[in-house]
Protein backbone atom coordinates (compact mmCIF):
# COMPACT_ATOMS: atom_id res chain seq x y z
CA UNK A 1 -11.81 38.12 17.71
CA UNK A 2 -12.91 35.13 16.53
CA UNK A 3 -10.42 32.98 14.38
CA UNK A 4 -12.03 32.06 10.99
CA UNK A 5 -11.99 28.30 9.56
CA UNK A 6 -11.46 27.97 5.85
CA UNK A 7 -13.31 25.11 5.02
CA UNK A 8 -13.13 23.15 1.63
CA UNK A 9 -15.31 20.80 0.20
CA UNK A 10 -14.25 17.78 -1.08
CA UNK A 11 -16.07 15.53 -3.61
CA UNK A 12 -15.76 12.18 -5.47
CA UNK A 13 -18.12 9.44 -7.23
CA UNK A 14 -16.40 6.67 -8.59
CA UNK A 15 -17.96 5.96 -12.15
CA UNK A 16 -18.72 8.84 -14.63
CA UNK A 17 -22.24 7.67 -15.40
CA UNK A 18 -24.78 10.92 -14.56
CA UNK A 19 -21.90 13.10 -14.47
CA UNK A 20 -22.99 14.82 -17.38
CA UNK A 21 -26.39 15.78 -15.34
CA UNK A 22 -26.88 19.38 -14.83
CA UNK A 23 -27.48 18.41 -10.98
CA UNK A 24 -25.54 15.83 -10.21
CA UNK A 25 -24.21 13.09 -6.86
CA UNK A 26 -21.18 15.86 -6.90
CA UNK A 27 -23.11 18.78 -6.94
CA UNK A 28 -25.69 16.92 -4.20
CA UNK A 29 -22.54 16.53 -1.83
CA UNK A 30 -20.92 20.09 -2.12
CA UNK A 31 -24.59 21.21 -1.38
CA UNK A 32 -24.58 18.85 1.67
CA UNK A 33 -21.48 20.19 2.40
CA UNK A 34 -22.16 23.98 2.42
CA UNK A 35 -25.06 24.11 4.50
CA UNK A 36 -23.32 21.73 7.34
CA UNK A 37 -20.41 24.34 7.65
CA UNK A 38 -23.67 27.26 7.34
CA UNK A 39 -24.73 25.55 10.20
CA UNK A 40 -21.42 26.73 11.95
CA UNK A 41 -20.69 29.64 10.90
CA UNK A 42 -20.99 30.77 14.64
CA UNK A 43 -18.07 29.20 14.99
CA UNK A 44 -16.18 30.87 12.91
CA UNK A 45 -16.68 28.31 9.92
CA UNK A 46 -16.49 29.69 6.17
CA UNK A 47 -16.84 28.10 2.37
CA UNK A 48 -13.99 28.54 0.28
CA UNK A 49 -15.35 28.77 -3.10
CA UNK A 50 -12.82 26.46 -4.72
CA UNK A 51 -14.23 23.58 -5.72
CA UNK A 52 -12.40 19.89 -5.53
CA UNK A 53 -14.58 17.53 -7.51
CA UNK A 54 -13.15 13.52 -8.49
CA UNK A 55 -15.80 12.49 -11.22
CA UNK A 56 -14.99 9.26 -11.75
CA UNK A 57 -12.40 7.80 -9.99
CA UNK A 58 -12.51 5.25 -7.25
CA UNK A 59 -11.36 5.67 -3.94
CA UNK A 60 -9.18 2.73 -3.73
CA UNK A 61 -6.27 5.03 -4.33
CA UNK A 62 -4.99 8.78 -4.00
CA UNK A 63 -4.19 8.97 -7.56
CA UNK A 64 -7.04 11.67 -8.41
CA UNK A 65 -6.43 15.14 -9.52
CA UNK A 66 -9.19 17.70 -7.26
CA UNK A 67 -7.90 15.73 -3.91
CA UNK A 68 -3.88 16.07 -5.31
CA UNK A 69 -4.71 19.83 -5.84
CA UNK A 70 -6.64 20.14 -2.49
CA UNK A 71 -3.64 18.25 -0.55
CA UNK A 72 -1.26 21.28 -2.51
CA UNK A 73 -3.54 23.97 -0.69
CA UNK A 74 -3.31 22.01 2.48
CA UNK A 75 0.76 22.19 2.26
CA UNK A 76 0.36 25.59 1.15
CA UNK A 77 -1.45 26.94 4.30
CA UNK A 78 -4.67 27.85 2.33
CA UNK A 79 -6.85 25.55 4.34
CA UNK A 80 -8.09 24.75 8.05
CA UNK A 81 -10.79 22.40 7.62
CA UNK A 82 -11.89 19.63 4.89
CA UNK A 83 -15.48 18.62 4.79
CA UNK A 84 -16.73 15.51 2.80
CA UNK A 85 -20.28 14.36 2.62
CA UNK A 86 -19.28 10.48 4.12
CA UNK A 87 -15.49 9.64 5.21
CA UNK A 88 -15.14 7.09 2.31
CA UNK A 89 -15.66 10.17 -0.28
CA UNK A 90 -11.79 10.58 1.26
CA UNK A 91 -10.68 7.55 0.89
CA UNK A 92 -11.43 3.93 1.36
CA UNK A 93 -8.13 2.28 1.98
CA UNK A 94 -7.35 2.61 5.29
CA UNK A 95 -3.24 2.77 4.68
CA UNK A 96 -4.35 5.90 2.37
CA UNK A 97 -6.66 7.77 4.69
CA UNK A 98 -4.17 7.20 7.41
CA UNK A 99 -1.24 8.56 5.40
CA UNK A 100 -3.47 11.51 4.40
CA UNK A 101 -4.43 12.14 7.98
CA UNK A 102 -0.84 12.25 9.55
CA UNK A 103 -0.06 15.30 6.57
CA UNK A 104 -3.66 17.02 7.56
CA UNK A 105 -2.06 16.76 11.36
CA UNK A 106 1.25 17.93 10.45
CA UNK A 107 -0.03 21.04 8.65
CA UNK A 108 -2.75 21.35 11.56
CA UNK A 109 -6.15 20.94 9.42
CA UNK A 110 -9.02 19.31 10.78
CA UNK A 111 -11.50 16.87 8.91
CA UNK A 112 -15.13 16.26 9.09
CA UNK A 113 -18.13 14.76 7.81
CA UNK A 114 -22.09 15.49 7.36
CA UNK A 115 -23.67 12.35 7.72
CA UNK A 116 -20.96 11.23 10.19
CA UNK A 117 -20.11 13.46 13.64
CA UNK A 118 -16.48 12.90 13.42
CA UNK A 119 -14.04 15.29 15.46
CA UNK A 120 -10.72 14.44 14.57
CA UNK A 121 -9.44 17.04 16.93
CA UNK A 122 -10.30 14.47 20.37
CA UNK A 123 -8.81 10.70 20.86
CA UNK A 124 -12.91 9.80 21.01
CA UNK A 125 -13.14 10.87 17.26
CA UNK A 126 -10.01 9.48 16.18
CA UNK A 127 -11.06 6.01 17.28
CA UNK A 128 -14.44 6.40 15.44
CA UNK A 129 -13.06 7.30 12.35
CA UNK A 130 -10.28 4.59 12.50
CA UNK A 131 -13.37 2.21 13.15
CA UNK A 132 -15.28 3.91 10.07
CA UNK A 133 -12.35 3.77 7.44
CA UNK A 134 -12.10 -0.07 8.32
CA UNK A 135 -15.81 -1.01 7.60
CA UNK A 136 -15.08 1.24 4.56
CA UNK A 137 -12.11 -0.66 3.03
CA UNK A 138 -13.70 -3.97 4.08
CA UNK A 139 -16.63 -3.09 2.18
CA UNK A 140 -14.08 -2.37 -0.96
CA UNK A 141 -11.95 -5.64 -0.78
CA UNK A 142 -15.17 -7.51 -0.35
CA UNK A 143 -16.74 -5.90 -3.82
CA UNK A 144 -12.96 -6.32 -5.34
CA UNK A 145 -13.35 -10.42 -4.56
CA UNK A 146 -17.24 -10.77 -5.40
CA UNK A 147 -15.55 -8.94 -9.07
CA UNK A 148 -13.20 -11.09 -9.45
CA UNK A 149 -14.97 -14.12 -8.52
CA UNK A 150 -17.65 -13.38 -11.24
CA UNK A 151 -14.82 -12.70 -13.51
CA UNK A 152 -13.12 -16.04 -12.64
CA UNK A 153 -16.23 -17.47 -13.42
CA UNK A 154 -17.04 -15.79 -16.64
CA UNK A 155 -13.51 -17.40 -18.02
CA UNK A 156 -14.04 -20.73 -17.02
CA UNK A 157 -17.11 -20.66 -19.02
CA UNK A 158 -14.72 -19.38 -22.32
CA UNK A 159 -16.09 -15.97 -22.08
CA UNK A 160 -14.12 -12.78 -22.51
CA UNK A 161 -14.87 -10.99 -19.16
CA UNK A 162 -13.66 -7.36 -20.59
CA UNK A 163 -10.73 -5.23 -20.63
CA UNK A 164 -8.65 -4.53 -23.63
CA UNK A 165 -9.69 -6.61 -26.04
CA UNK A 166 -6.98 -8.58 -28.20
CA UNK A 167 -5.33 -6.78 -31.01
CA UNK A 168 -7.27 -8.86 -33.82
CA UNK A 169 -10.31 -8.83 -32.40
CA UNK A 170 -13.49 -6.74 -32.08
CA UNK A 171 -15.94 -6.77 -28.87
CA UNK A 172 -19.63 -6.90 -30.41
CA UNK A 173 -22.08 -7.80 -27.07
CA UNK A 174 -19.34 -8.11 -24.98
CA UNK A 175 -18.01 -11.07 -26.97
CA UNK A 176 -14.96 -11.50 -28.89
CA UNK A 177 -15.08 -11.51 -32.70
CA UNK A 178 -12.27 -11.60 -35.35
CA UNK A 179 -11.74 -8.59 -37.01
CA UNK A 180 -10.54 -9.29 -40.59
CA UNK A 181 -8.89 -5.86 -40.87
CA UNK A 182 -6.47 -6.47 -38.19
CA UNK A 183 -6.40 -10.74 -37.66
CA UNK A 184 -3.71 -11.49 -40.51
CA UNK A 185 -1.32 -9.72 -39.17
CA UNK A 186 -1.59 -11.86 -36.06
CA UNK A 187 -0.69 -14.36 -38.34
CA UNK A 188 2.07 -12.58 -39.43
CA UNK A 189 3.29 -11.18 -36.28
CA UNK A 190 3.93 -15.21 -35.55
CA UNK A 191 5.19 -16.13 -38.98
CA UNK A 192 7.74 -13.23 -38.56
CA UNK A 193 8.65 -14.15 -35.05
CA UNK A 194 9.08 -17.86 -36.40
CA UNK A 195 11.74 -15.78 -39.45
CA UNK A 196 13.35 -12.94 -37.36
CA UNK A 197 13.75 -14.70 -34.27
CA UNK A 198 13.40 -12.12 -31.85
CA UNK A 199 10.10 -9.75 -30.76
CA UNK A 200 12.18 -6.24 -31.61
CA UNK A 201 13.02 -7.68 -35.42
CA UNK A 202 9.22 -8.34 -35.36
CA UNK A 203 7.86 -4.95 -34.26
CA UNK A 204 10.45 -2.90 -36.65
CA UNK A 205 8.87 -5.10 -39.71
CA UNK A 206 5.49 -4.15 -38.27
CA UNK A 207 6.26 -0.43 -38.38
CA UNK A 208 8.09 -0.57 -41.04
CA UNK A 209 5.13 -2.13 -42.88
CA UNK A 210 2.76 0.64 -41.55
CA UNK A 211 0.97 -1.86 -39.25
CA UNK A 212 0.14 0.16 -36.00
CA UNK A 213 -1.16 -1.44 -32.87
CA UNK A 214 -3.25 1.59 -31.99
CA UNK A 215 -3.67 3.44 -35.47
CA UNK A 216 -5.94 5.76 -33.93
CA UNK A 217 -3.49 7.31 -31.55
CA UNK A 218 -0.36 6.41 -34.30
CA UNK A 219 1.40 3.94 -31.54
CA UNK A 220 3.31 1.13 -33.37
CA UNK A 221 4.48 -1.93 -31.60
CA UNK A 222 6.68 -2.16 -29.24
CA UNK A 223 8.81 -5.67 -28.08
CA UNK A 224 6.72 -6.09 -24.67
CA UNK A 225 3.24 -6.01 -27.24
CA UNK A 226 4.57 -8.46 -29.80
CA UNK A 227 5.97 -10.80 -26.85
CA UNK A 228 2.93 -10.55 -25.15
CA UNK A 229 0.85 -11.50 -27.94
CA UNK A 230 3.26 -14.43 -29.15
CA UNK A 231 1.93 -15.91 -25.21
CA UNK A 232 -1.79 -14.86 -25.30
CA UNK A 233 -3.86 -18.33 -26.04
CA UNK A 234 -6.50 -16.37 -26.82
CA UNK A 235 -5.37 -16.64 -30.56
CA UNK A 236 -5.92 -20.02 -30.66
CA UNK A 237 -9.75 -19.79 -29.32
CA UNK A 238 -8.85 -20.46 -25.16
CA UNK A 239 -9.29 -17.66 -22.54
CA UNK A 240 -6.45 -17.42 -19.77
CA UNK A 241 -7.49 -17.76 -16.34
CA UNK A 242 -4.10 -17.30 -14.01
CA UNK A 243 -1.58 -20.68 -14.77
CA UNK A 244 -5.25 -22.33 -16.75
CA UNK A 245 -6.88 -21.49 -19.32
CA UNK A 246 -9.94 -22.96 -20.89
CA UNK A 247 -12.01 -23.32 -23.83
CA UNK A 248 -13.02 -19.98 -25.51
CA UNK A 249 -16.80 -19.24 -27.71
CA UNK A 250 -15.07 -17.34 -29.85
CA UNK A 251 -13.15 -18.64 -33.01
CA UNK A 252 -8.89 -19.05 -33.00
CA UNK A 253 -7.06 -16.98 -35.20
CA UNK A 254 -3.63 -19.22 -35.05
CA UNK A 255 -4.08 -22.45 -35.60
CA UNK A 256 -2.49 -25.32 -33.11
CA UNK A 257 0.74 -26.40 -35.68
CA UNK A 258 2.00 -22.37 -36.11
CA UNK A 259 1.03 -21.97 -31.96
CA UNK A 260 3.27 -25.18 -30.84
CA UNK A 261 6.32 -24.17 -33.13
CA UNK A 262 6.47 -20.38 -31.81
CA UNK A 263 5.55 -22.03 -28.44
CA UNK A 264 8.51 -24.35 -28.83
CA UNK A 265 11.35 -21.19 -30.16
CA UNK A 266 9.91 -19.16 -27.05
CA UNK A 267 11.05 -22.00 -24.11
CA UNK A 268 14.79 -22.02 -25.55
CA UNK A 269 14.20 -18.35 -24.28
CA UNK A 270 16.05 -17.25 -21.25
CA UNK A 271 14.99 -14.32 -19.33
CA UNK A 272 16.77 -13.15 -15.81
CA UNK A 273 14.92 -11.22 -13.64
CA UNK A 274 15.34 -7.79 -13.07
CA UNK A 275 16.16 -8.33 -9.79
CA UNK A 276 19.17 -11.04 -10.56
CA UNK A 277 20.21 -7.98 -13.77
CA UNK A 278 20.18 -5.22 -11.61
CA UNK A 279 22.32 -6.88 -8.72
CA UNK A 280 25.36 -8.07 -11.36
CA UNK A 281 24.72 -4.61 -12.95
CA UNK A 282 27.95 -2.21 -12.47
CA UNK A 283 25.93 0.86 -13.12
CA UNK A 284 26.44 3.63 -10.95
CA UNK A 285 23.14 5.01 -11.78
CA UNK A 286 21.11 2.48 -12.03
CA UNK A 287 17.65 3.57 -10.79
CA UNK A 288 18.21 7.12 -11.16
CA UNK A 289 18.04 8.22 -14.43
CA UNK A 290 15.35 9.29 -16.45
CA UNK A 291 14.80 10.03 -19.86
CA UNK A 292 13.79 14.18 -20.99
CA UNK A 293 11.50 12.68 -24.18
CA UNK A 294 10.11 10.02 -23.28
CA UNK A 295 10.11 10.05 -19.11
CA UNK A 296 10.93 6.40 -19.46
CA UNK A 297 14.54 4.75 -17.26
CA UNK A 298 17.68 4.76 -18.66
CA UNK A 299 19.02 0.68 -18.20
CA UNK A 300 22.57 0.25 -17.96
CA UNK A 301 24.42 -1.79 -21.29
CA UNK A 302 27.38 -2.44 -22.13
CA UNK A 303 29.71 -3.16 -25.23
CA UNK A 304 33.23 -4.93 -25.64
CA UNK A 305 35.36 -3.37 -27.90
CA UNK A 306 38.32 -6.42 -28.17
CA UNK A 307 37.64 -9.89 -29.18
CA UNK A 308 37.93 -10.95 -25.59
CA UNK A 309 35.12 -8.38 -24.18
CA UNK A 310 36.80 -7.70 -21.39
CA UNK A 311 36.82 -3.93 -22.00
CA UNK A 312 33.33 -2.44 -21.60
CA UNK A 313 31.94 0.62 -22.56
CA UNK A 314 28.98 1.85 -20.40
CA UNK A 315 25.61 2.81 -21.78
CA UNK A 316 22.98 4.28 -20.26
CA UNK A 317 19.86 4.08 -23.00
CA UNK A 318 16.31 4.79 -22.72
CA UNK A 319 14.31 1.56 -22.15
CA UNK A 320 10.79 2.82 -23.92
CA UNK A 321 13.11 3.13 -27.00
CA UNK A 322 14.55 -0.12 -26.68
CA UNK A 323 11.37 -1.66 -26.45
CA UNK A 324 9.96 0.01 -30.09
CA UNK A 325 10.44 -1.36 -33.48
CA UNK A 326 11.83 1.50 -34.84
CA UNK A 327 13.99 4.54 -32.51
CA UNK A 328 11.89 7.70 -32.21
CA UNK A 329 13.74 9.30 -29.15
CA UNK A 330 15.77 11.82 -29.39
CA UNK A 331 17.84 11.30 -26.21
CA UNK A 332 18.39 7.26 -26.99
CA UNK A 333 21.61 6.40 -25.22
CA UNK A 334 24.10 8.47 -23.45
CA UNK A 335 27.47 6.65 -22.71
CA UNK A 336 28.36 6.02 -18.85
CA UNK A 337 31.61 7.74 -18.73
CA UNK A 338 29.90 10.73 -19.77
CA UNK A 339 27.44 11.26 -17.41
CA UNK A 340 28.36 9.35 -14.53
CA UNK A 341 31.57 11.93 -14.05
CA UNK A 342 29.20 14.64 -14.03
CA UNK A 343 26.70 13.28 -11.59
CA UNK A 344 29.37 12.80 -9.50
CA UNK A 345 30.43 15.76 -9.92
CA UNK A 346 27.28 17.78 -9.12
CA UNK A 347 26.68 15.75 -6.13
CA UNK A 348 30.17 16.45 -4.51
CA UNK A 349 28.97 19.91 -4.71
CA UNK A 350 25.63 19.50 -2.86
CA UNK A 351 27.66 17.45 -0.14
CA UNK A 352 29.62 20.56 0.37
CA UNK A 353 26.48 22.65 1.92
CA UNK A 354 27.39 22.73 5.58
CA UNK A 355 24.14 20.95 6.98
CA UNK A 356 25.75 17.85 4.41
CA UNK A 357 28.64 17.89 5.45
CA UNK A 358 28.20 17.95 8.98
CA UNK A 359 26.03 14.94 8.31
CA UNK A 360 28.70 13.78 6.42
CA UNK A 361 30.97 13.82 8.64
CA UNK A 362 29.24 12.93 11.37
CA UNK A 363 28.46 9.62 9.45
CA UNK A 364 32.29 8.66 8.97
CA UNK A 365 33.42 9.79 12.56
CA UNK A 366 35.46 12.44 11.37
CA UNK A 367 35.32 16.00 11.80
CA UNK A 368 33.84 18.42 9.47
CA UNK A 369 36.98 19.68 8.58
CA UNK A 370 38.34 16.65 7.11
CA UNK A 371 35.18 15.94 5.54
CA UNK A 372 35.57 19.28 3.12
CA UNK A 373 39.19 18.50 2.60
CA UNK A 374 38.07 15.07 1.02
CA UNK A 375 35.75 16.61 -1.02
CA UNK A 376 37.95 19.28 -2.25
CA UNK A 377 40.07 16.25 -3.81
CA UNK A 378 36.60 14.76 -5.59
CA UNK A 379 38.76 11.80 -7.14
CA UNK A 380 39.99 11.04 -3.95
CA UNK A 381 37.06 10.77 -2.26
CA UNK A 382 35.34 9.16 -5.16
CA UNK A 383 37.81 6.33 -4.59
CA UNK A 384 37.70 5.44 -1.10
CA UNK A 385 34.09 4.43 -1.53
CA UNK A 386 33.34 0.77 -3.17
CA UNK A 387 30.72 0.82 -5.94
CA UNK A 388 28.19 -0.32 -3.79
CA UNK A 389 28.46 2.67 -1.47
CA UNK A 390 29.20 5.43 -4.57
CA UNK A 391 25.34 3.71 -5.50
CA UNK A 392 24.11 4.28 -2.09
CA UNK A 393 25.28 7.41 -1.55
CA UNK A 394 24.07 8.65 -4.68
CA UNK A 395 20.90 7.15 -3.76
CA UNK A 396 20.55 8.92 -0.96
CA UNK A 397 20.73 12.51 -1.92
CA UNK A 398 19.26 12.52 -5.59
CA UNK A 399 15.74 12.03 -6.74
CA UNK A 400 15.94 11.92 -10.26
CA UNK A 401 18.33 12.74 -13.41
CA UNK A 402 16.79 14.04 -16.30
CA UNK A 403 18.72 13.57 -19.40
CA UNK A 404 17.80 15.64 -22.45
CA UNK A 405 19.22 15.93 -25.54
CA UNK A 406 21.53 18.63 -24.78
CA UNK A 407 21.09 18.83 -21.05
CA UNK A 408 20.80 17.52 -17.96
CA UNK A 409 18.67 18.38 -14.68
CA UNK A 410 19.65 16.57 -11.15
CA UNK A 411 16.98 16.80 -8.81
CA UNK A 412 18.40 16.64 -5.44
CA UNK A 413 16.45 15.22 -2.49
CA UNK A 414 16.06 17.95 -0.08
CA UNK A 415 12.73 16.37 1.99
CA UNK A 416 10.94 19.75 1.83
CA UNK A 417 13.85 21.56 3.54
CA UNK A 418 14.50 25.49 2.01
CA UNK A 419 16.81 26.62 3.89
CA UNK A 420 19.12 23.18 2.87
CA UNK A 421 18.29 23.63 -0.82
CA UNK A 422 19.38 27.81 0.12
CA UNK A 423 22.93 26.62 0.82
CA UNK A 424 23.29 24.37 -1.77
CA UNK A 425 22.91 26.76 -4.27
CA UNK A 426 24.74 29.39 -2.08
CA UNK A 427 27.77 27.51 -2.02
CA UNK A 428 27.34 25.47 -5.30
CA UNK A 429 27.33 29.48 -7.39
CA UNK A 430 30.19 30.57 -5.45
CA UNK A 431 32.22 27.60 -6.33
């Protein structure tokens, strides 16, 4: 009998224009599509009739829903073939397509094209395809630098080239114009900064004065959008072009004497980066934890209770809240000697599953035995490791941690294997 090949059509345009067509490029391809795997239905080719349609988004990336929800039916055995019209409908970074191809081979589904004869199946087709997918993301870098050479230019003439346009302003024929609704409290958003002294004092005054930075989807200001607009020079009639910038058509909203003074407060500034915070950082979660509102990190603070500040007491607090005016998370801040025990806790458990703990074991050249009496005696264990390897550890075998108000979910990484995740929860419900 004749094996049957479940093939599914894939489809993408990158811009939504003609979308709204009742024939349109997507409906053209699946078409295409259908009668090229008619045309082999001797072979033992057949249509699924879901359809996986990308209106709109470019192919640069793998960040689209129909292909996400195709590449779920690929993992979950429902598919043996995927047919596109051309191979850049796939993808056209090579890195992606090649990523994508290595999970079509390891779940044994095949790819092919109408207007190209690929057979991914022989070392012949592989080579042709790798040859296609390059032309294809050579063509895309080469459109991405003609863009932004044209937008490089547009600047240097003072124009706005696009994008979100500048709180104050309005776009009217793709030039900038002041809007006298929202301008003055530019103004005041540098006045304050000049008063308060900090971007956080500035955005609670904003919100607490009912000025919204997007009123039509109610989001206030946050500390990253009033620091960012204390250093756009587009308020004072220039357009930013990398470390230049250069004289703007449209008219300042700042002028040069209130610019220079919040110019001169922001240099006395000093900002590490996160890379030189997160190495002096004592946090044993750092990285890991997430928060259940907002889905934002959880940084690490701290607090000293005595005059010296030697003592510190560990916070782990939601960084989207830290950034708003005024706190509208429910989860906020959850202190570190709190949590951390717990996560520790929890993770001592999943080390216990015997595939762990032989690894384990095998890891610290000492036999499994020994390995479960250590972690019978967590605090023990806990304190034969230095904090950098409690962080790498930790690192290792968890995902995420969700913190909710009044709960917490550790999401262990288990690489896809069930029968791993079967003993952890095995042994962790009989403990």
């Amino acid at each position: 009998m004749q094996q049957v090949i479940r093939c599914a059509v894939y489809t993408r345009k990158s811009v939504e224009e003609g979308l709204e067509q009742e024939f349109n490029t997507l409906d053209a391809q699946r078409m295409a599509c259908e009668a090229y795997i008619a045309a082999k239905r001797l072979e033992g080719w057949t249509c699924l009739p879901d359809r996986y349609d990308d209106g709109g988004y470019s192919g640069g990336n793998l960040k689209r829903p129909a292909f996400q929800r195709l590449m779920d039916d690929v993992r979950a055995g429902c598919v043996d073939m995927i047919v596109c019209y051309k191979i850049d409908r796939l993808s056209r970074s090579l890195l992606d397509f090649t990523q994508v191809f290595n999970e079509l081979e390891k779940h044994h589904v095949s790819f092919s094209c109408v207007t190209q004869e690929l057979n991914t199946s022989t070392s012949m087709g592989r080579m042709c395809m790798n040859l296609l997918m390059t032309f294809a993301q050579f063509e895309r870098e080469l459109a991405s630098e003609r863009t932004s050479d044209k937008m490089a230019a547009t600047r240097r003439k003072g124009i706005w080239p696009g994008g979100t346009v500048p709180y104050g302003y309005k776009r009217i024929e793709k030039r900038l114009v002041v809007d006298p609704d929202t301008a003055p409290n530019v103004v005041k958003i540098f006045e304050w900064y000049l008063e308060l002294g900090t971007p956080k004092l500035v955005a609670k005054r904003l919100t607490e004065n009912g000025i919204l930075r997007f009123p039509e989807r109610n989001k206030p200001f946050d500390t990253v959008m009033v620091a960012t607009a204390l250093r756009n020079c587009v308020y004072i009639g220039r357009v930013p072009l990398k470390n230049e910038s250069f004289k703007g058509i449209h008219e300042p909203i700042i002028d040069m004497d209130l610019w220079d003074k919040v110019a001169a407060r922001l240099k006395n500034v000093e900002f590490k980066p996160r890379t030189e915070r997160r190495a002096t950082s004592p946090a044993l979660l750092t990285g890991l934890l997430r928060c259940g509102h907002c889905g934002d990190a959880l940084s690490y603070t701290w607090t000293g209770k005595n005059r010296s500040g030697q003592i510190r007491y560990g916070y782990y607090t939601c960084r989207k809240d830290m950034r708003r005016g005024v706190s509208t998370c429910s989860v906020k801040s959850v202190p570190a000697q709190l949590i951390e025990p717990l996560v520790e806790s929890e993770a001592v458990a999943f080390l216990k599953t015997p595939t762990m703990l032989r690894a384990l074991a095998g890891e610290r050249h000492i036999s499994p035995f020994e390995m479960r009496r250590q972690l019978d005696s967590p605090e023990e264990f806990w304190t034969s490791l230095t904090p950098a390897a409690k962080r790498e550890l930790l690192s290792r075998i968890i995902e995420t941690v969700t913190v909710y108000e009044s709960s917490v979910d550790i999401k262990f990484k288990v690489k896809g294997d069930k029968r791993l995740m079967e003993e952890f929860k095995n042994e962790h419900h009989g403990n």
